[in-house]
Protein backbone atom coordinates (compact mmCIF):
# COMPACT_ATOMS: atom_id res chain seq x y z
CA UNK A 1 8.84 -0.43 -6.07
CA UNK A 2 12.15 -2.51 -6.13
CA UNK A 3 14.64 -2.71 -3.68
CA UNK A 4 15.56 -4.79 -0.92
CA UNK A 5 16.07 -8.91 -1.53
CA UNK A 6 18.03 -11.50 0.20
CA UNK A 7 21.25 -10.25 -0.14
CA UNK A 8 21.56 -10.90 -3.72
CA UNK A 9 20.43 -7.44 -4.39
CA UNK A 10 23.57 -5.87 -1.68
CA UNK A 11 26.30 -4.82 -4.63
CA UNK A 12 29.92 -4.15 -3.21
CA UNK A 13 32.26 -2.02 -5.71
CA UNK A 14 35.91 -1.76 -5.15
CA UNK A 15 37.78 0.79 -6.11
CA UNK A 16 41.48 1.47 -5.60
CA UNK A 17 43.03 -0.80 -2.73
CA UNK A 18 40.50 -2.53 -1.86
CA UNK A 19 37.85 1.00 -1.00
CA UNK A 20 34.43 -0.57 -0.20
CA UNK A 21 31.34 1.73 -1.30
CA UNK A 22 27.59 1.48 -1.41
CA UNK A 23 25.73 3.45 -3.93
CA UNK A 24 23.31 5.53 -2.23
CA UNK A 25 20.38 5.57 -3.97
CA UNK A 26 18.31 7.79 -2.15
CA UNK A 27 20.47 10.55 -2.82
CA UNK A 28 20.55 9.76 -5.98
CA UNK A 29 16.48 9.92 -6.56
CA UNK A 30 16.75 13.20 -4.08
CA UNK A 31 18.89 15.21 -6.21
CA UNK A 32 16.27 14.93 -9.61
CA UNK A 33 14.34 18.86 -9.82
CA UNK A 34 10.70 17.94 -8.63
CA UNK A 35 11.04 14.84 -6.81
CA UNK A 36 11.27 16.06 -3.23
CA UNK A 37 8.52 18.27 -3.92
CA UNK A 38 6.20 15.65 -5.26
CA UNK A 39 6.92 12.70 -3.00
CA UNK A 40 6.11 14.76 0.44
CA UNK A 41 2.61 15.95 -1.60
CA UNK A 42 2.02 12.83 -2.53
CA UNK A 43 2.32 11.19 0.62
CA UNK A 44 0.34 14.17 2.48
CA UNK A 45 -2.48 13.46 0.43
CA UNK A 46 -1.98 9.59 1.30
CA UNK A 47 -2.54 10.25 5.35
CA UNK A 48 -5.98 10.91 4.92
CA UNK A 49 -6.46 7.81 3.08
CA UNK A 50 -4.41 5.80 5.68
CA UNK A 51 -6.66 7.09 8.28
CA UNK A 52 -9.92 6.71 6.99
CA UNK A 53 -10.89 3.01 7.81
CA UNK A 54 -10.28 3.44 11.35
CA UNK A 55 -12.20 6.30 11.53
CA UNK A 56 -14.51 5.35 9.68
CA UNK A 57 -15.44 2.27 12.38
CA UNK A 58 -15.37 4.79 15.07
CA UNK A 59 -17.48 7.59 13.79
CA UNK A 60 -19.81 5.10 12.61
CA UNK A 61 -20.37 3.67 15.79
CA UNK A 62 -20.25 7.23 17.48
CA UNK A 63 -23.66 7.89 14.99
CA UNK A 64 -25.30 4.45 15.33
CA UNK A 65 -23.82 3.08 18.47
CA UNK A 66 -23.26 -0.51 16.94
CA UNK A 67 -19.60 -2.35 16.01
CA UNK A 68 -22.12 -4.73 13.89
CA UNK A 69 -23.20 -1.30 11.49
CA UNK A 70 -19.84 -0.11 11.71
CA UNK A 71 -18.08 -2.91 10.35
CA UNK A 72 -20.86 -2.80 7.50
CA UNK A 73 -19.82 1.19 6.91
CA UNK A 74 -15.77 -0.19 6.66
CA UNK A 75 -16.59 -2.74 4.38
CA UNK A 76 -18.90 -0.34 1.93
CA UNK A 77 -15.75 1.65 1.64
CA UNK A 78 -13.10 -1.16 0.93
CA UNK A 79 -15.20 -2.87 -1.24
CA UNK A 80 -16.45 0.02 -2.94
CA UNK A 81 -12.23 0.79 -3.32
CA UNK A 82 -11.19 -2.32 -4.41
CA UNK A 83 -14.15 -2.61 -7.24
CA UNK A 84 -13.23 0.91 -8.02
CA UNK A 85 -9.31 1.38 -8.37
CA UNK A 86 -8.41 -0.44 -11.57
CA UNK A 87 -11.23 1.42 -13.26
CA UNK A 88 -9.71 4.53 -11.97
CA UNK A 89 -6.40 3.14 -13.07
CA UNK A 90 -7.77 2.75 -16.51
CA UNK A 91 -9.43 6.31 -16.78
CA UNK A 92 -5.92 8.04 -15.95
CA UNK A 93 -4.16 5.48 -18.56
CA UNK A 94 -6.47 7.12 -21.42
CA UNK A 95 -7.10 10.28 -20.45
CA UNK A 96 -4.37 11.35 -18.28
CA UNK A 97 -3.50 12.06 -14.15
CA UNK A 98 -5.55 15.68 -13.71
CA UNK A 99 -9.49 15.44 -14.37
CA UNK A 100 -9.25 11.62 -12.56
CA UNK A 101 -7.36 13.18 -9.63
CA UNK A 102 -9.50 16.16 -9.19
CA UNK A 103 -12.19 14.59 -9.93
CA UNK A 104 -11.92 11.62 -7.40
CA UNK A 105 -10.47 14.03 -5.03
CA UNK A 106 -13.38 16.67 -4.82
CA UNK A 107 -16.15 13.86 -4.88
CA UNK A 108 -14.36 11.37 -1.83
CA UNK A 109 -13.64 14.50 0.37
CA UNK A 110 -17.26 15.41 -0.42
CA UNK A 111 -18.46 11.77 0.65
CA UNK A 112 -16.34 12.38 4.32
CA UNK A 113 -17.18 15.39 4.88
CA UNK A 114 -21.02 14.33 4.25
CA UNK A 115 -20.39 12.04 6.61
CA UNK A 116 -19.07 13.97 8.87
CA UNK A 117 -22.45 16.22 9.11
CA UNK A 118 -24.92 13.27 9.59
CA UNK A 119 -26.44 13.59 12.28
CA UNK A 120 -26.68 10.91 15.14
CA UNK A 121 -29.02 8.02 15.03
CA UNK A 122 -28.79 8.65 10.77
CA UNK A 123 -30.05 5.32 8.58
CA UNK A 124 -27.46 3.02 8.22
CA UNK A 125 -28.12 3.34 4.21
CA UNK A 126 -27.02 6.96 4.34
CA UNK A 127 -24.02 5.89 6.27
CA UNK A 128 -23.22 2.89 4.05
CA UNK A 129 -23.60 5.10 0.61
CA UNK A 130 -21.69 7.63 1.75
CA UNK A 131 -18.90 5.46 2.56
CA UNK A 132 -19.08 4.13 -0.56
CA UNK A 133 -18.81 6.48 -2.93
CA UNK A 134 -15.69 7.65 -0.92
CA UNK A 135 -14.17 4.55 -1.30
CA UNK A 136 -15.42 4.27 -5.15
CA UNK A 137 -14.01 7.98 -5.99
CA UNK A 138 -10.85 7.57 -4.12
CA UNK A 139 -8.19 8.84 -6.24
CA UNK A 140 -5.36 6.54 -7.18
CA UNK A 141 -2.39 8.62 -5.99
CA UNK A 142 -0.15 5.79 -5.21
CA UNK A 143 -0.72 4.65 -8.66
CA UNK A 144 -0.40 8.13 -10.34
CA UNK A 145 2.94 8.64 -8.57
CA UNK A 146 4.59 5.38 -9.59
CA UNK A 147 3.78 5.69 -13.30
CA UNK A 148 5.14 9.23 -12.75
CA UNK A 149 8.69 8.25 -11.98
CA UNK A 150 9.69 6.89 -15.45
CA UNK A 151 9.71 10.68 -16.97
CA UNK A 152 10.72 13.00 -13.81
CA UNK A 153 14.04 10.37 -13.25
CA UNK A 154 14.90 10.78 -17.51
CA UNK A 155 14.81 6.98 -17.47
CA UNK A 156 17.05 6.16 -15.69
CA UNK A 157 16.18 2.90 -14.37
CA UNK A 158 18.86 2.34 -11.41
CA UNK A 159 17.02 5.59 -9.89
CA UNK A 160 13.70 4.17 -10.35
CA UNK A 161 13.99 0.96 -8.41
CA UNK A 162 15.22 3.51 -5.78
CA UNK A 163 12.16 5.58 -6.06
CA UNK A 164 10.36 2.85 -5.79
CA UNK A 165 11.70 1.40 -2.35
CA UNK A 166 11.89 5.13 -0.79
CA UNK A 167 7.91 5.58 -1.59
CA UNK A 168 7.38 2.23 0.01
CA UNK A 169 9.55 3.35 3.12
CA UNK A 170 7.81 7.01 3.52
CA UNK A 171 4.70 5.47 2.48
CA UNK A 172 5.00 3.81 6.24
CA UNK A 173 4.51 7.03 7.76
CA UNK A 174 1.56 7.35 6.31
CA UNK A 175 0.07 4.41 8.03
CA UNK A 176 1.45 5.26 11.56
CA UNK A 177 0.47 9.51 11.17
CA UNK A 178 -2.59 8.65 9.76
CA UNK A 179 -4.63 6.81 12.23
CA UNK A 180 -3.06 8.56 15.46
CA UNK A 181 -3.19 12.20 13.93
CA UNK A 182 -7.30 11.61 13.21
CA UNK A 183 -7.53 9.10 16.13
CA UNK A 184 -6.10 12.10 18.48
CA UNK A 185 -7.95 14.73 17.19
CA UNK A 186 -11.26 12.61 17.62
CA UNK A 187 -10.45 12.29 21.57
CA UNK A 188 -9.89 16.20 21.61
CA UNK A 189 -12.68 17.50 19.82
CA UNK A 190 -15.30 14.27 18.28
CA UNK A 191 -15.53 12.28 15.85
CA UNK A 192 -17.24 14.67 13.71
CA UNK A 193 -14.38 17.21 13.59
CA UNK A 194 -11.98 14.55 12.84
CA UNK A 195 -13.93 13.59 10.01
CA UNK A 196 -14.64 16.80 8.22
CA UNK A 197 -11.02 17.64 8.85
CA UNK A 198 -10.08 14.12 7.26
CA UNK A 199 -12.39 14.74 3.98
CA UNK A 200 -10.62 18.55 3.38
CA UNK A 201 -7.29 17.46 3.90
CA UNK A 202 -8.03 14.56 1.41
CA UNK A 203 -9.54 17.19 -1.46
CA UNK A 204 -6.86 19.55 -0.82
CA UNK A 205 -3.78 16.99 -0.86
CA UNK A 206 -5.04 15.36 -4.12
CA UNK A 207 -5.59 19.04 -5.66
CA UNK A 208 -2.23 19.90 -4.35
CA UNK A 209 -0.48 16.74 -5.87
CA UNK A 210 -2.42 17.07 -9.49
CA UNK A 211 -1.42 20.54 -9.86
CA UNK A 212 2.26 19.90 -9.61
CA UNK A 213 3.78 19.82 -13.52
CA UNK A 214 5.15 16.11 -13.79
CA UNK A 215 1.35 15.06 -12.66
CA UNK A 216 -0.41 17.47 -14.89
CA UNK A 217 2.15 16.83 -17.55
CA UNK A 218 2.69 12.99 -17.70
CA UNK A 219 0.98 11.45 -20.82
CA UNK A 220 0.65 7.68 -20.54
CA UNK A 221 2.80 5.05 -22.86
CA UNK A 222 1.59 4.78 -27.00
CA UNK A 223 -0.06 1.36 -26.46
CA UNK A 224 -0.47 -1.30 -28.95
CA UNK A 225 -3.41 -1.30 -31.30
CA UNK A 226 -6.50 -3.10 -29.27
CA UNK A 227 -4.03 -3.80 -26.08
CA UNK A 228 -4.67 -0.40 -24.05
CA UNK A 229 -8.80 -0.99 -24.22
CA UNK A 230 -8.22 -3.94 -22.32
CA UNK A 231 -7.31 -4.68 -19.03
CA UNK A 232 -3.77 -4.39 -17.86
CA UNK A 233 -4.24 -7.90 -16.59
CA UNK A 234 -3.57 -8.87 -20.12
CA UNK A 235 -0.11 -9.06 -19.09
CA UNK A 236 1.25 -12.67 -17.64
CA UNK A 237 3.41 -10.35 -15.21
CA UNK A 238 1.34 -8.14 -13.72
CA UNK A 239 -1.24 -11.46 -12.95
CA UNK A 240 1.80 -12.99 -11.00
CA UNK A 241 2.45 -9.60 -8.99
CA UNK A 242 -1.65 -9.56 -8.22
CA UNK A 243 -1.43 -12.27 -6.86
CA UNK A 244 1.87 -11.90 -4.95
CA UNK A 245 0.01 -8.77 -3.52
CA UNK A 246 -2.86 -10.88 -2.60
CA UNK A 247 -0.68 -13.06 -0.78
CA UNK A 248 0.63 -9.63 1.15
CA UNK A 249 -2.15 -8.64 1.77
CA UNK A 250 -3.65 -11.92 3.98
CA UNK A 251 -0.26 -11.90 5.63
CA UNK A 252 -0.60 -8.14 6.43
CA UNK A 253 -4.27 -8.42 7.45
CA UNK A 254 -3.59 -11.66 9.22
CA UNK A 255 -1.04 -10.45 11.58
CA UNK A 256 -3.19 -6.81 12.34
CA UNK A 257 -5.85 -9.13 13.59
CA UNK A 258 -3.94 -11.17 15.84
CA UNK A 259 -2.20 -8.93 16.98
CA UNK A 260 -4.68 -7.19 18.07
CA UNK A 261 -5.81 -10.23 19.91
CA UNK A 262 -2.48 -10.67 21.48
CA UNK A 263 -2.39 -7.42 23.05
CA UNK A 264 -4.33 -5.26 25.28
CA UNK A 265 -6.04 -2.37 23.49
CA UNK A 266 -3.78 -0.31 24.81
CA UNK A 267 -0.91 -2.04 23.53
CA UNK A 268 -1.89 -2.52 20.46
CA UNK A 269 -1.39 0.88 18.87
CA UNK A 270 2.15 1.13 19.62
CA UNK A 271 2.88 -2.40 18.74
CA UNK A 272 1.33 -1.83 14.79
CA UNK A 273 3.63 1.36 15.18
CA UNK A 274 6.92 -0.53 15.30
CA UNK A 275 5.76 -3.09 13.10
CA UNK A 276 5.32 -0.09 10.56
CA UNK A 277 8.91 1.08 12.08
CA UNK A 278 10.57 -1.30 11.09
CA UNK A 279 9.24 -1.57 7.39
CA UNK A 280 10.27 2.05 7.14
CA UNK A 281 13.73 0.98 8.37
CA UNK A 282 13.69 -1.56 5.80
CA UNK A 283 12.33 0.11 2.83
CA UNK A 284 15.21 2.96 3.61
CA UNK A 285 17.89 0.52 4.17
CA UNK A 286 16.57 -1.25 0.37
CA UNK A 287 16.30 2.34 -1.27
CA UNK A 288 19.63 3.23 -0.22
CA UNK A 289 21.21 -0.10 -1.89
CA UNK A 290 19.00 -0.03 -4.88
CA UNK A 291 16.77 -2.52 -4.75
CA UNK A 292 16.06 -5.62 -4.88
CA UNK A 293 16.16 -7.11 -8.50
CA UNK A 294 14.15 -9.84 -10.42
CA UNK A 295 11.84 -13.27 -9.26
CA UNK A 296 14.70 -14.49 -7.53
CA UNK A 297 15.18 -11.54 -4.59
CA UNK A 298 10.89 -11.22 -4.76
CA UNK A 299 10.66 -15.26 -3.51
CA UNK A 300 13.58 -14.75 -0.97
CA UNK A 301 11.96 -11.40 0.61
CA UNK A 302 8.52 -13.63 0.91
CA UNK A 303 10.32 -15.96 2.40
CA UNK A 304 11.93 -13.96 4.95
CA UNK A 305 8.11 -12.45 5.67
CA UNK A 306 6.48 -15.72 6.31
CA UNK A 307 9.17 -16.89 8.71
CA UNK A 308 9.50 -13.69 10.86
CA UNK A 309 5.90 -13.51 10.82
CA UNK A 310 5.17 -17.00 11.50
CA UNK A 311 7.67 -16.64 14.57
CA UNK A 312 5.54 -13.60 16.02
CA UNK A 313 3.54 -16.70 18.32
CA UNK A 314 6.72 -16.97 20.19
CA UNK A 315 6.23 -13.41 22.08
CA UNK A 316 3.94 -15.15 24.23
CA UNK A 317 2.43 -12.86 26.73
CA UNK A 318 4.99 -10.22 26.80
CA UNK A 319 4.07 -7.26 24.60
CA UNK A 320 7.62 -5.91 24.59
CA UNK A 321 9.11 -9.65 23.35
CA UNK A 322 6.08 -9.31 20.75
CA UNK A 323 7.21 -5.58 19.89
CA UNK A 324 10.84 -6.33 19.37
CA UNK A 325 9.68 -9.23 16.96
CA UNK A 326 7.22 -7.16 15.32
CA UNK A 327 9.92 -5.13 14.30
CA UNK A 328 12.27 -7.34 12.56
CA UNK A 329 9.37 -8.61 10.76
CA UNK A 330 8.26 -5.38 9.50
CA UNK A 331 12.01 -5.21 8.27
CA UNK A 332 10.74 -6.72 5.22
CA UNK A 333 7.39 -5.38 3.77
CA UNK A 334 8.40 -2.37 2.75
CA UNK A 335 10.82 -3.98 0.12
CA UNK A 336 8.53 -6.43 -0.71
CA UNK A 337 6.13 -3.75 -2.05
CA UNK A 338 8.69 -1.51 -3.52
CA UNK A 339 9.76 -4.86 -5.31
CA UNK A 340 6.35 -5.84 -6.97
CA UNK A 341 5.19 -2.42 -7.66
CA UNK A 342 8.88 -1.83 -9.65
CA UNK A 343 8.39 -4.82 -11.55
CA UNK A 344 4.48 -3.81 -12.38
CA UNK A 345 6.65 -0.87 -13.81
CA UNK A 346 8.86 -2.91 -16.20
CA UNK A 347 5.89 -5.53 -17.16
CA UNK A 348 2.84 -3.58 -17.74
CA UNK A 349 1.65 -3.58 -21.72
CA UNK A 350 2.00 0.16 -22.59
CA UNK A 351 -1.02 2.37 -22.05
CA UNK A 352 -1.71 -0.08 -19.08
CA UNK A 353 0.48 0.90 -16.05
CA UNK A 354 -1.86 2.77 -13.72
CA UNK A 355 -4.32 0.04 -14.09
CA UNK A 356 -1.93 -1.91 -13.57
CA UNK A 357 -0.60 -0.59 -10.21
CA UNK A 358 -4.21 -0.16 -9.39
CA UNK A 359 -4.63 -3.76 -9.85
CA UNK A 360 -1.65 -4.19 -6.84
CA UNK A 361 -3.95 -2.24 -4.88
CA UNK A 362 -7.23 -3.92 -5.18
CA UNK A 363 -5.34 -7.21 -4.91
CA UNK A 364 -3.65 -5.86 -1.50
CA UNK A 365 -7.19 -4.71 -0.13
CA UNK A 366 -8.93 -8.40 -1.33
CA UNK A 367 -6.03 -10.31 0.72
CA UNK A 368 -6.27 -8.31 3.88
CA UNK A 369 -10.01 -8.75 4.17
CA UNK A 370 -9.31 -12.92 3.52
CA UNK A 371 -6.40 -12.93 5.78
CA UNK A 372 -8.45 -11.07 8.99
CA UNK A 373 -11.36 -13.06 8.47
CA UNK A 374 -8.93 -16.50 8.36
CA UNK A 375 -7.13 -15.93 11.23
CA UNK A 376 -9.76 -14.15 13.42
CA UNK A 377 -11.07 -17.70 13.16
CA UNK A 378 -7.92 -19.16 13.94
CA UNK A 379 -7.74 -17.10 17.11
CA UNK A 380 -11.00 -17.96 18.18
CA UNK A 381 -10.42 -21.81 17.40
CA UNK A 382 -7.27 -22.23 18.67
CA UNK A 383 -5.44 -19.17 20.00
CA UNK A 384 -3.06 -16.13 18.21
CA UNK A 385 0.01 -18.71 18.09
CA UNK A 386 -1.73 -20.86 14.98
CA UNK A 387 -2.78 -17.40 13.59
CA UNK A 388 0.30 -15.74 13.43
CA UNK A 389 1.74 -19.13 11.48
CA UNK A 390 -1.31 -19.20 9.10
CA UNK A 391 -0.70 -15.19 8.29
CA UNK A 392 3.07 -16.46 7.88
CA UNK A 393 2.10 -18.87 5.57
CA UNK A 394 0.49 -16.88 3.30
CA UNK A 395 4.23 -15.21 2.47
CA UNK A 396 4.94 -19.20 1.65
CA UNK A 397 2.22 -19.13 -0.88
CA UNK A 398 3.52 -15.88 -2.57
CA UNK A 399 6.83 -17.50 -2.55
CA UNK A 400 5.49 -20.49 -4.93
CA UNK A 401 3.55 -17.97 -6.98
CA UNK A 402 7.03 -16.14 -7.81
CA UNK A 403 8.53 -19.36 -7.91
CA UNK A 404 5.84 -20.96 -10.54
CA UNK A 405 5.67 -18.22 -12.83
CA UNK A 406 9.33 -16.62 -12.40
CA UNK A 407 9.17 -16.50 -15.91
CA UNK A 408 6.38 -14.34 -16.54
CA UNK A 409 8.46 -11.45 -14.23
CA UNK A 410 11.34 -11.65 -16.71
CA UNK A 411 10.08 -9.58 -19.36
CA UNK A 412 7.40 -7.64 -20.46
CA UNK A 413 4.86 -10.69 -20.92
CA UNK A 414 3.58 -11.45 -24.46
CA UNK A 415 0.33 -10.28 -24.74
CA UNK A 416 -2.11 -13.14 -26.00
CA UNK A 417 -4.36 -12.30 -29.40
């Protein structure tokens, strides 16, 4: 998803005497037949998704009564997910979006909603499997819409950088509906409810989005001979945007941590809210003007993340200094995202591009469990102001990534014999 960059990506036409105008880009990607329709499906089915860890760690613990087992359950499922998605990836790639979303779909909502029914004081194993095959069957939605884009916007590849940023933008909502909506309904009814209503949403989203026509209908890219039985990693491009995402990721995982530290627990809720906030600000502001464009904007959007992030240790104390902070960082993530997973796009060997965006995704998942376990030691060595500067510094080291392989983002990479 490409859109917003330092500046270099902010195009000013003139027309007439000096008339300034902006291209809207949103509107632009609006007006396509289908593409309302399919973006607010796809991102329904995604709230489920961006609710389940969280409630996974508190239903588990409601049913065993220990953080220690819970933690265990979380990690089944994000492991099992990260192992899973480029496999996934690689199944729709050959044989198409509809039996990999249904099929991941019914079996994941199945998992939850097993879950869900366990009865307290369950063995941990039962909890643990469970949790894993969701995670393993989770179907790759983000993935399936992005590869998606190419044929409902006719090509037109202005439009699809656009797409790109607005899914990153909306894609925030996700993340701030998701745990409060299943969080909420936990308080008001348990944890059980909550989780049998977060496994049927899940199956009937994914249904929902695989029945619409541009997901049962899109056919992956004629790839070359040998290339598309291999891994989309094949391609020197998509390796530099893995580990880009990596890099994300630790930053992203970093700051939830500390964070988390920083604030009381009541605090901290609202405080990941506007840090979402203000990547949805962000990733609308990016869609509207296009995009960002090429290695050059990617490095100077990193940049901008590790030094707003790094700067999160001066809020001190004072969870409303550490709020309006939180948002201007968020400000950037957003395009960030939309930027790699646009570029993924544009490099991915044909046959290879939902693997390859389900490469982003595994990468992202890796880099947030590195990042929370490196700066939860941080905070307990030496307090959250080091941690927020080590999650800040992991947006340095995607910066020299981009900036050591800027040529592999160029072009669609060679692809070695």
């Amino acid at each position: 998803m490409e859109r917003s960059g330092g500046f270099a990506w902010v195009r000013i036409r003139w027309r007439g005497t000096a008339a300034c105008r902006i291209l809207d880009g949103v509107s632009v990607v609006l007006r396509h037949p289908g593409v309302v329709r399919l973006l607010v499906l796809n991102v329904l089915a995604r709230i489920p998704l961006a609710g389940s860890g969280v409630l996974l760690v508190v239903h588990a613990h409601a049913l065993s009564g220990s953080y220690a087992a819970a933690g265990l359950v979380a990690a089944a499922n994000a492991l099992a997910l990260a192992v899973s998605a480029p496999a996934l990836g690689g199944l729709v790639d050959r044989r198409g979006q509809t039996p990999v979303l249904v099929g991941g779909g019914l079996v994941a909502g199945a998992a939850l909603v097993a879950l869900a029914l366990l009865p307290h004081g369950a063995p941990l194993g039962a909890l643990v499997a469970l949790a894993a095959v969701s995670g393993a069957a989770q179907p790759p939605l983000g993935a399936c819409l992005r590869t998606v884009w190419q044929d409902l916007l006719a090509g037109d590849r202005e439009a699809i950088r656009s797409a790109f940023a607005l899914e990153a933008a909306v894609l925030e909502l996700t993340y701030i509906l998701g745990p409060f909506g299943f969080l909420t309904l936990a308080a008001l009814t348990s944890t059980r409810v909550s989780m049998g209503a977060l496994g049927a949403l899940l199956t009937a989203g994914t249904l929902a989005f695989a029945a619409e026509p541009a997901s049962r209908a899109w056919r992956p890219e004629d790839g070359e001979p040998g290339v598309a039985r291999r891994s989309a990693l094949v391609a020197p491009g998509v390796r530099t945007i893995v580990s880009v995402m990596a890099a994300v990721g630790a930053l992203v995982g970093g700051v939830e941590v500390t964070v988390t530290a920083a604030a009381s627990p009541g605090a901290t809720g609202p405080l990941l809210a506007v840090w979402g906030a203000g990547s949805l600000v962000g990733g609308v502001a990016a869609a509207r003007l296009g995009g960002a464009r090429g290695a050059r904007d990617l490095a100077l959007l990193l940049l901008a993340l590790a030094g707003t992030h790094a700067a999160l240790g001066l809020g001190g104390g004072s969870p409303f200094l550490l709020g309006a902070l939180l948002a201007v960082a968020g400000v950037g993530i957003a395009p960030v995202l939309g930027t790699t997973s646009a570029l993924t796009g544009d490099l991915a060997v044909p046959g290879t591009a939902t693997e390859a965006f389900a490469w982003s995704t595994t990468a992202l998942a890796v880099g947030v469990a590195i990042g929370a376990a490196v700066t939860g030691a941080i905070v307990d060595a030496g307090g959250v102001g080091p941690a927020f500067v080590a999650a800040g510094a992991a947006g340095l080291v995607g910066a020299g990534v981009v900036a050591g392989r800027a040529g592999s983002l160029r072009a669609r990479g060679a692809v070695p014999a």
